[in-house]
Every structure is written in C-alpha cells, then in structure tokens.
N, C-alpha and C. Protein backbone atom coordinates (compact mmCIF):
# COMPACT_ATOMS: atom_id res chain seq x y z
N UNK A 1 0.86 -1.17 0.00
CA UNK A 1 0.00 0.00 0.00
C UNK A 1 0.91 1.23 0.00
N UNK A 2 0.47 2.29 -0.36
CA UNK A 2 1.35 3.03 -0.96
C UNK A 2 0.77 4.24 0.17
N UNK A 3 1.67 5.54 0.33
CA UNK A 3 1.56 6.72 1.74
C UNK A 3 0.15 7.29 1.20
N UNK A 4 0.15 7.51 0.22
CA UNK A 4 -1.41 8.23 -0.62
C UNK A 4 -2.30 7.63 0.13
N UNK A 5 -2.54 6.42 -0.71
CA UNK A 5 -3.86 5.33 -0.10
C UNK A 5 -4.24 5.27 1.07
N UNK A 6 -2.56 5.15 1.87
CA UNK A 6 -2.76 4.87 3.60
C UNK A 6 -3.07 6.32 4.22
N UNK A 7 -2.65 7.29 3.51
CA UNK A 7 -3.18 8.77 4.04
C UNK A 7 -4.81 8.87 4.14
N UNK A 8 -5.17 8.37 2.41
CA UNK A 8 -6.73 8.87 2.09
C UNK A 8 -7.87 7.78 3.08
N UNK A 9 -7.35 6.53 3.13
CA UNK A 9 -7.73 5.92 3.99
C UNK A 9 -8.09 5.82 5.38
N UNK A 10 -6.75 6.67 6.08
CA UNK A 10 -6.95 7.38 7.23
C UNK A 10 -7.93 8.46 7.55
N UNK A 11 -7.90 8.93 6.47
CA UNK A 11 -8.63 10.25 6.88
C UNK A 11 -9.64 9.91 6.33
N UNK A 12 -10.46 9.62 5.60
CA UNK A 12 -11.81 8.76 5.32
C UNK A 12 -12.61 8.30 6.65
N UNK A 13 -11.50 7.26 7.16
CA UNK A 13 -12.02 6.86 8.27
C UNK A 13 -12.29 7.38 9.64
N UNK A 14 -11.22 8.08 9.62
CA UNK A 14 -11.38 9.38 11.11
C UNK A 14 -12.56 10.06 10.70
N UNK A 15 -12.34 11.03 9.40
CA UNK A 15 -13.76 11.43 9.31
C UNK A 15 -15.15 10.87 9.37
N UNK A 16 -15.16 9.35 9.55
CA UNK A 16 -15.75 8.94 9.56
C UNK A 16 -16.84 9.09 10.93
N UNK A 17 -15.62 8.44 11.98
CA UNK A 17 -15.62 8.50 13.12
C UNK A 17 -16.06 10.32 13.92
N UNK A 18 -15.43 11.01 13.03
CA UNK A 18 -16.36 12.33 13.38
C UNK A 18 -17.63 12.64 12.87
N UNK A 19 -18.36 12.16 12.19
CA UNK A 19 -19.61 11.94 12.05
C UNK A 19 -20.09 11.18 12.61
N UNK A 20 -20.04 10.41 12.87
CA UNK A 20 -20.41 9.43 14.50
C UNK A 20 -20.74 9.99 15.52
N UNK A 21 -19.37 10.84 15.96
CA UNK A 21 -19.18 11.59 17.54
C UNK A 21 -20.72 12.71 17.13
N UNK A 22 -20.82 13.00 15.84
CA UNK A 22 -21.63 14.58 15.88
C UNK A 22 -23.12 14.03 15.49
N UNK A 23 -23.47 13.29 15.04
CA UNK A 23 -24.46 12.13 15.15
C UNK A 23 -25.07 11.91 16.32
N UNK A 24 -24.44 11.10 16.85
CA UNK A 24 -24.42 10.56 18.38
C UNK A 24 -25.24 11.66 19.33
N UNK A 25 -24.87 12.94 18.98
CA UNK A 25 -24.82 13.93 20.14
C UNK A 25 -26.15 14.05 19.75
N UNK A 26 -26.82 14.39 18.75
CA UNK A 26 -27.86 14.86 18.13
C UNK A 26 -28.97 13.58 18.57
N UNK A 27 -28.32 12.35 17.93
CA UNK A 27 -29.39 11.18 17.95
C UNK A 27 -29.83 10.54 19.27
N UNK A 28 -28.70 10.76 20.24
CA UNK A 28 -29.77 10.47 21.65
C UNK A 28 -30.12 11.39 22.82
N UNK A 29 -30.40 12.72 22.19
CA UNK A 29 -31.17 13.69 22.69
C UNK A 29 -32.96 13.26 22.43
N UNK A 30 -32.88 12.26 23.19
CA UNK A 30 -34.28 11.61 23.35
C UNK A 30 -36.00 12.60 23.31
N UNK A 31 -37.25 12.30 23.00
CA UNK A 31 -38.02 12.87 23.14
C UNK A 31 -38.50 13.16 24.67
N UNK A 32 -37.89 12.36 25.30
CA UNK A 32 -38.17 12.70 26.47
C UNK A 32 -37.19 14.14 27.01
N UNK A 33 -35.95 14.10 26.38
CA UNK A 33 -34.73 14.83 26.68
C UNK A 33 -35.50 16.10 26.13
N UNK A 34 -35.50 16.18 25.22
CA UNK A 34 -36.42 17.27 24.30
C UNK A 34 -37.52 18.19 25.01
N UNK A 35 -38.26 17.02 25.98
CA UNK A 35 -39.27 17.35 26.56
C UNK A 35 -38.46 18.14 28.07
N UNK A 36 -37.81 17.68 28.80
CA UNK A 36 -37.20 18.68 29.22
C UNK A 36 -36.14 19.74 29.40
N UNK A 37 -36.14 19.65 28.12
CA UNK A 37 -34.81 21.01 27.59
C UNK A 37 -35.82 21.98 27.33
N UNK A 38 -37.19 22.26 26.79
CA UNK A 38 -37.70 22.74 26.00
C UNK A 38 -39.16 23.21 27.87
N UNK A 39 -39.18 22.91 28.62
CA UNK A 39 -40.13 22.77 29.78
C UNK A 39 -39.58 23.83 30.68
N UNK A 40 -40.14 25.35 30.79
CA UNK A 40 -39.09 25.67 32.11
C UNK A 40 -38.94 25.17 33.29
N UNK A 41 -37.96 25.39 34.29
CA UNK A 41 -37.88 25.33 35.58
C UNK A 41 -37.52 26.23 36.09
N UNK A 42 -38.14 26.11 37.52
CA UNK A 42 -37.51 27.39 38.37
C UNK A 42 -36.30 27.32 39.24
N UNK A 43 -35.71 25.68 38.74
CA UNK A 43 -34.98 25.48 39.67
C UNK A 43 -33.39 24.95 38.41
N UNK A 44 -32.63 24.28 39.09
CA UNK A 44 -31.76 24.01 38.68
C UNK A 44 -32.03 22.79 38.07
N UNK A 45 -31.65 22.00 36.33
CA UNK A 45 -32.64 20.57 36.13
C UNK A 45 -31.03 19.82 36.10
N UNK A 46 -30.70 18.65 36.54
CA UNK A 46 -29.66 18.07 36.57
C UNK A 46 -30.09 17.33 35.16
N UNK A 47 -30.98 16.92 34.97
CA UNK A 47 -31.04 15.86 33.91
C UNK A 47 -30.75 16.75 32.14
N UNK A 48 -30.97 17.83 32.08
CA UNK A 48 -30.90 18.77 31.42
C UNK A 48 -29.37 19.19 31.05
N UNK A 49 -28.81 19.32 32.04
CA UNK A 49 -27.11 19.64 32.59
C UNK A 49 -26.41 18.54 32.07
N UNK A 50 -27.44 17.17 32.32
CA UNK A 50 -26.16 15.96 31.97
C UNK A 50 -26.45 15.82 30.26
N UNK A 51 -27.68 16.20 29.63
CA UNK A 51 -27.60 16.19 28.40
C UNK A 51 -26.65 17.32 27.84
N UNK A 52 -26.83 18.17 28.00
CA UNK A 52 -26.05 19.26 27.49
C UNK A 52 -24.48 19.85 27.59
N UNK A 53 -23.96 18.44 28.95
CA UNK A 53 -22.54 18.33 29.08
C UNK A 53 -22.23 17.19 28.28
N UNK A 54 -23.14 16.14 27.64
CA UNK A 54 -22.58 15.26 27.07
C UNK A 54 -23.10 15.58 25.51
N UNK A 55 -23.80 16.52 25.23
CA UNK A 55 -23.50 16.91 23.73
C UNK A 55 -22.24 17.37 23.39
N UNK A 56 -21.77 18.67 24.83
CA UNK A 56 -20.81 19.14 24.57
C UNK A 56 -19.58 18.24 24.34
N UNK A 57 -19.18 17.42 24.93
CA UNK A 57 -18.67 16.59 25.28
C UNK A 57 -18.60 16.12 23.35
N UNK A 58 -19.17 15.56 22.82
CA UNK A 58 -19.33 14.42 21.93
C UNK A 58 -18.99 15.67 20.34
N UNK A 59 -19.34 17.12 20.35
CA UNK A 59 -18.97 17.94 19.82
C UNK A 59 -17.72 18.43 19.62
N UNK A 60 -17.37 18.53 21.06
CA UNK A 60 -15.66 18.85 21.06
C UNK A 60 -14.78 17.68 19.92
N UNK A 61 -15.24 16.53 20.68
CA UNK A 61 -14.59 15.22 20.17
C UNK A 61 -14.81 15.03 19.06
N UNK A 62 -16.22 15.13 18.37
CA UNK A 62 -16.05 15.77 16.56
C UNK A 62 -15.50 16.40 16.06
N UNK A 63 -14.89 17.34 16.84
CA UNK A 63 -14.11 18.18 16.29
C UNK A 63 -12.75 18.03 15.81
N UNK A 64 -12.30 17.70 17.16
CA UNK A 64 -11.00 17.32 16.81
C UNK A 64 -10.90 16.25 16.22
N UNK A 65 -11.68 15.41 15.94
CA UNK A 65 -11.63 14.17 15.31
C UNK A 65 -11.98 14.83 13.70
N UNK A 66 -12.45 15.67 12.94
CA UNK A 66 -13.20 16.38 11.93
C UNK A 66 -11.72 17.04 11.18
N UNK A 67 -10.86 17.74 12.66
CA UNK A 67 -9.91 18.57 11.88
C UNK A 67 -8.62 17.73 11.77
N UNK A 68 -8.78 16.56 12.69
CA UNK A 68 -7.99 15.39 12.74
C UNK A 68 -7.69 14.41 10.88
N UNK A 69 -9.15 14.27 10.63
CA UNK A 69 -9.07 13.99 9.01
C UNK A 69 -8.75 15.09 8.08
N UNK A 70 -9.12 16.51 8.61
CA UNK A 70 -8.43 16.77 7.28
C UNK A 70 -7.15 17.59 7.40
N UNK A 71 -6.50 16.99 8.15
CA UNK A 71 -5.33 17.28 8.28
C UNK A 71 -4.69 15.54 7.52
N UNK A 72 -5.28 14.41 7.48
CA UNK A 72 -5.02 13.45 7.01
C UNK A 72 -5.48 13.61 5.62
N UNK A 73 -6.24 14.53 5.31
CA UNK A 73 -6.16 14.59 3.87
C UNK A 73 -5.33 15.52 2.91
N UNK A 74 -4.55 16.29 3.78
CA UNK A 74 -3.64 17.58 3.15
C UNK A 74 -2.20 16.41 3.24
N UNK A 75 -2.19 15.76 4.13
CA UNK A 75 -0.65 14.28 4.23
C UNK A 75 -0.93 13.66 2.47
N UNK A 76 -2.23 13.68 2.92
CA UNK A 76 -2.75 12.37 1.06
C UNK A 76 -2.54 12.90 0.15
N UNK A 77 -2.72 14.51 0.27
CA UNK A 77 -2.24 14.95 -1.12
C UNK A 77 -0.77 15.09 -1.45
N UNK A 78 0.12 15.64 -0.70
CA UNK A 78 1.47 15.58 -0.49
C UNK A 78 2.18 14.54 -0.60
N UNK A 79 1.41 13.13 0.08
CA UNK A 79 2.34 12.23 -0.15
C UNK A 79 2.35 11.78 -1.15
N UNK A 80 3.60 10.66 -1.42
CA UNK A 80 4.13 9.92 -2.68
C UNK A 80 3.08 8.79 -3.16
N UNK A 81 2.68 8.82 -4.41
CA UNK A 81 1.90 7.61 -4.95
C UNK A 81 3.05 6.44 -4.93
N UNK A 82 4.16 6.27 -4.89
CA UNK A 82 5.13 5.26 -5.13
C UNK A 82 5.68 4.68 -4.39
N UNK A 83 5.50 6.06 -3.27
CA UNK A 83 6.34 5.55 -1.90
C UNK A 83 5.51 4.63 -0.98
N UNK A 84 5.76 3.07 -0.71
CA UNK A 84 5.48 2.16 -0.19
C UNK A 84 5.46 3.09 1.26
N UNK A 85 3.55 2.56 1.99
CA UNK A 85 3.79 3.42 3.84
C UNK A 85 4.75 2.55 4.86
N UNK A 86 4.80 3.17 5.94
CA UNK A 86 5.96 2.69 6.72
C UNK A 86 4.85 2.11 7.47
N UNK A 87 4.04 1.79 7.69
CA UNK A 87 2.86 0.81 8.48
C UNK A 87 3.37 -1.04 8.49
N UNK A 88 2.90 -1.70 9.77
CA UNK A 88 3.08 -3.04 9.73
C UNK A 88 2.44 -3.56 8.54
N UNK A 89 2.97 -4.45 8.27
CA UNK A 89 2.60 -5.81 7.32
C UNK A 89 0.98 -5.84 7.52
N UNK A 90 0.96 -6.26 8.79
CA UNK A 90 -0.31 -6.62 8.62
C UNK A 90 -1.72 -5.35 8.05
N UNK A 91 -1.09 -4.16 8.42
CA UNK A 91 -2.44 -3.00 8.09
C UNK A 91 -2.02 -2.42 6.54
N UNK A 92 -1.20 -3.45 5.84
CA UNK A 92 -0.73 -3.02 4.17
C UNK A 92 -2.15 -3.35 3.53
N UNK A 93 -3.32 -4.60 3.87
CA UNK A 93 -4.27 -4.47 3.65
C UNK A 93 -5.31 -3.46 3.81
N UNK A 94 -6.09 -2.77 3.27
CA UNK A 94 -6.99 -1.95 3.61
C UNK A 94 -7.83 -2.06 4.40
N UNK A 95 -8.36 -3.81 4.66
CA UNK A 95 -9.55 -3.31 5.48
C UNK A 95 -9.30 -3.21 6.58
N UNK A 96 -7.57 -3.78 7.06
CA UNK A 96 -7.31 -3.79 8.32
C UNK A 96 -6.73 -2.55 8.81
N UNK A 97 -6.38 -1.88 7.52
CA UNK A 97 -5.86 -0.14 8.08
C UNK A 97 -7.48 0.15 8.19
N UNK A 98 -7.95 0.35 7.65
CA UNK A 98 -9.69 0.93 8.01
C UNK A 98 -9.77 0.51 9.60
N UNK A 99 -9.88 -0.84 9.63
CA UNK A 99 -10.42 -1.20 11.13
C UNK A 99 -9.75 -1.14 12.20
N UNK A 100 -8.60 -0.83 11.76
CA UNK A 100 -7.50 -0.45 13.08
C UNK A 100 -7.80 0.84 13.32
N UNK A 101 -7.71 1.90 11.97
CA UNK A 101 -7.72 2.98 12.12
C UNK A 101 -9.24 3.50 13.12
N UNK A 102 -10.33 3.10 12.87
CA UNK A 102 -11.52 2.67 13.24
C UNK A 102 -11.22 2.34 14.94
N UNK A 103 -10.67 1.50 14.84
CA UNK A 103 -10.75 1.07 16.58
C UNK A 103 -9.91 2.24 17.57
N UNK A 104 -9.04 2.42 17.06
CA UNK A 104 -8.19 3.02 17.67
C UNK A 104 -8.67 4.62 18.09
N UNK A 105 -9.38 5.04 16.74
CA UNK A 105 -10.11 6.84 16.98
C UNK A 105 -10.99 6.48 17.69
N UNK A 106 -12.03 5.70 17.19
CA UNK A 106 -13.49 5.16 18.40
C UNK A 106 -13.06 5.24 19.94
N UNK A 107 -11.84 4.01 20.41
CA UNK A 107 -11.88 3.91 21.17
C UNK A 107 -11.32 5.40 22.06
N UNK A 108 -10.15 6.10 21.33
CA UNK A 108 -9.85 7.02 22.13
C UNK A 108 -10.94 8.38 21.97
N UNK A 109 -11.29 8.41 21.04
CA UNK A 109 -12.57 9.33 21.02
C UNK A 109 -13.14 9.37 22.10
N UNK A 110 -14.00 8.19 21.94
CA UNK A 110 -15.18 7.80 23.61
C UNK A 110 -14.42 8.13 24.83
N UNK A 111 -13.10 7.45 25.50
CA UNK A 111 -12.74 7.84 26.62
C UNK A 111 -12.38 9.74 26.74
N UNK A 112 -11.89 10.17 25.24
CA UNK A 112 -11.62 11.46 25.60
C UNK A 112 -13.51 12.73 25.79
N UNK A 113 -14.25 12.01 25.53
CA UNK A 113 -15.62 12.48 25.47
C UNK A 113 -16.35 12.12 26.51
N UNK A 114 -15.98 10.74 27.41
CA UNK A 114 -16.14 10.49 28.90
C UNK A 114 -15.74 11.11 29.59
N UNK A 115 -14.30 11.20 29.33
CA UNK A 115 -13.83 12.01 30.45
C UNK A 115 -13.95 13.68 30.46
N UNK A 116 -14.16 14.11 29.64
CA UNK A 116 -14.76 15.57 29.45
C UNK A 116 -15.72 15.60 29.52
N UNK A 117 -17.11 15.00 29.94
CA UNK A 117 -18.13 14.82 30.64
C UNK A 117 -18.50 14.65 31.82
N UNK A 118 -17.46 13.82 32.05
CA UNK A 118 -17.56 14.16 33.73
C UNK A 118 -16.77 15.28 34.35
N UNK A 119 -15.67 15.77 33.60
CA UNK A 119 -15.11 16.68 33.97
C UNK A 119 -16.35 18.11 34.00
N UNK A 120 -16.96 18.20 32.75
CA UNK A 120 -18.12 19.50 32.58
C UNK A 120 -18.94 19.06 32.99
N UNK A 121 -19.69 17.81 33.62
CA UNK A 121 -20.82 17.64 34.33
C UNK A 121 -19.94 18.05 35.79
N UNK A 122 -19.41 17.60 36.66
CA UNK A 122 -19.09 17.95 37.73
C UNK A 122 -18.78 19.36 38.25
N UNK A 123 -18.37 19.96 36.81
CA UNK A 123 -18.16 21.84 37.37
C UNK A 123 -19.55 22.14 37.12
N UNK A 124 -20.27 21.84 36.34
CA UNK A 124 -21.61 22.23 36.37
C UNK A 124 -22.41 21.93 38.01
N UNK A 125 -22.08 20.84 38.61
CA UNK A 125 -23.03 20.30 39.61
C UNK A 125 -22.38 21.15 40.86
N UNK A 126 -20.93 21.84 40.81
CA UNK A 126 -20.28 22.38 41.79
C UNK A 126 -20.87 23.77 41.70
N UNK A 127 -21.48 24.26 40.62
CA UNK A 127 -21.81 25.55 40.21
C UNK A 127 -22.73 26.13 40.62
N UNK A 128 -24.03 24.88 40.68
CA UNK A 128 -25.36 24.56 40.70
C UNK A 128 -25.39 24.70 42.06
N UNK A 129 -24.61 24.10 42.84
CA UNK A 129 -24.65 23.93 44.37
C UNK A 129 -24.33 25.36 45.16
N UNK A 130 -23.53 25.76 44.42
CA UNK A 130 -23.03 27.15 44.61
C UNK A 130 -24.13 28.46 44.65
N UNK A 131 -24.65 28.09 43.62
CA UNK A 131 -25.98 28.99 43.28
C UNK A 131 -26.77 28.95 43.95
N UNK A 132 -27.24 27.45 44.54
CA UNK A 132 -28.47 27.63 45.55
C UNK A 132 -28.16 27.77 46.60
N UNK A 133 -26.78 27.39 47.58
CA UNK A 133 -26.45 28.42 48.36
C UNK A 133 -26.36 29.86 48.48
N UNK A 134 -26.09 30.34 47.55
CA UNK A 134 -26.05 32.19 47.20
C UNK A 134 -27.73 32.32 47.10
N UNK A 135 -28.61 31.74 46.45
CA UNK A 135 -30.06 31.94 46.02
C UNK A 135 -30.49 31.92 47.85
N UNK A 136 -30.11 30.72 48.56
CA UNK A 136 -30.52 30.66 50.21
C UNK A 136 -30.52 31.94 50.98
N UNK A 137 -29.24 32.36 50.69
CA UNK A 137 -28.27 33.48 51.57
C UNK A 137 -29.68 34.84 51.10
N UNK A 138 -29.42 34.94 50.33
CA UNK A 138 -29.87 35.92 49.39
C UNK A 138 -31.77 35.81 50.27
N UNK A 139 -32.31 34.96 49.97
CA UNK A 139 -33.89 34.44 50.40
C UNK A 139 -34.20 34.66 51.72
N UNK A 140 -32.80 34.45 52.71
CA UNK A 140 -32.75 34.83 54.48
C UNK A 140 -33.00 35.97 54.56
N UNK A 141 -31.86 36.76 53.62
CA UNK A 141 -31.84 38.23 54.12
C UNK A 141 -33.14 39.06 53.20
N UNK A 142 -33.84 38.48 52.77
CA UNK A 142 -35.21 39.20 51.91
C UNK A 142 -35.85 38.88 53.44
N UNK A 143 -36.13 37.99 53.59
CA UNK A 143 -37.61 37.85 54.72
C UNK A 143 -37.04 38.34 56.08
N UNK A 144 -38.75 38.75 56.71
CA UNK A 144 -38.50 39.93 57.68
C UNK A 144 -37.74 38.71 59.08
C-alpha cells in the first residue's frame, strides 16, 4: 500500500468516526430529553445539565476528530503515490488499516468524550450547588 492510499484511507475513516461523535450527540437527545430542555424550571434541572454536558462533550470530540481527518487529507495529497507506507505488514491491507484505524479513533474518542463529561458535568453540579447556596443566603436576608 502506498503513503497516498494509507493517508486517504486514514482520513476517510477518522472522518468517519467524526460523524459518528456529531451524530451521536444529536441522535440520543431523546423525546423525552427534548421534553425537558424545552419545559421551564424554576430550579436548577440536573437531567438537562447531563444532556447538554454530554453533547458538549461528543462535539468537542467531533471536532477534533473532523480537523484530525483533514489534516489526514492535506498528508494524502502531499504524499508519494510510489512511496510504499511505513505501516506493519499486517495493516498493508486496507480493510485492516480501516479497522485499526476505526478502533483506535473510536476507542480514544469515547474515553476522551467520557472524560470531558464528567469533567463539565461535575463543574456544572459544583456551580449549581453554589448557586443555591447564594439563592438561600440571598432568600434569608429578603424575609422579615
């Protein structure tokens, strides 16, 4: 397999994988989710917070996964049609550069979109807590 192929290949597939991540975010924003994003409250909605930290979450990770391919497609154009890639033996086949390439963004995708979810769900829930203490403070000193 030649650096071209294994470039355009790469980046095919990452991009792939960023349509997934930006998919994902969209497709399980449930009707129920819908139903309370769209419902006011007067209060703080956690369930609301955890959708909207894990869109964010799954957006970021499109992203960089989005600018990740086409930065693999500016390599594809540059590189050599002749020049044999420096990749193992075994991913000289395509479908196994696809599915490696595939496993490997998936898998680090998801943990980097987990863990920036709990990271922005937890400053959110520290925030939230914060607020209705200040909202308390605030409610004492109103009443006589």
């Amino acid at each position: 397999m030649n650096e071209q192929l294994a470039f355009t290949l790469s980046a095919a597939t990452l991009g792939f994988v960023a349509a997934l991540f930006f998919c994902i975010s969209n497709s399980i924003n449930t009707s129920e989710k819908i139903l309370l994003q769209a419902t006011p409250y007067w209060d703080f909605s956690e369930p609301v917070a955890r959708a909207l930290a894990s869109q964010r979450a799954q957006y970021v990770v499109g992203t960089f996964l989005l600018l990740g391919s086409f930065v693999l497609q500016v390599c594809s154009a540059l590189a050599s049609s002749t020049v044999t890639a420096a990749i193992p033996q075994l991913l000289q086949s395509w479908p196994y550069l696809v599915f490696a390439v595939l496993t490997v963004s998936f898998l680090f995708a998801s943990t980097f979109a987990w863990l920036l979810f709990e990271k922005t769900i937890k400053k959110v829930l520290l925030l939230a807590e914060a607020q209705r203490k200040q909202d308390e403070q605030v409610s004492r000193k109103v009443q006589p």
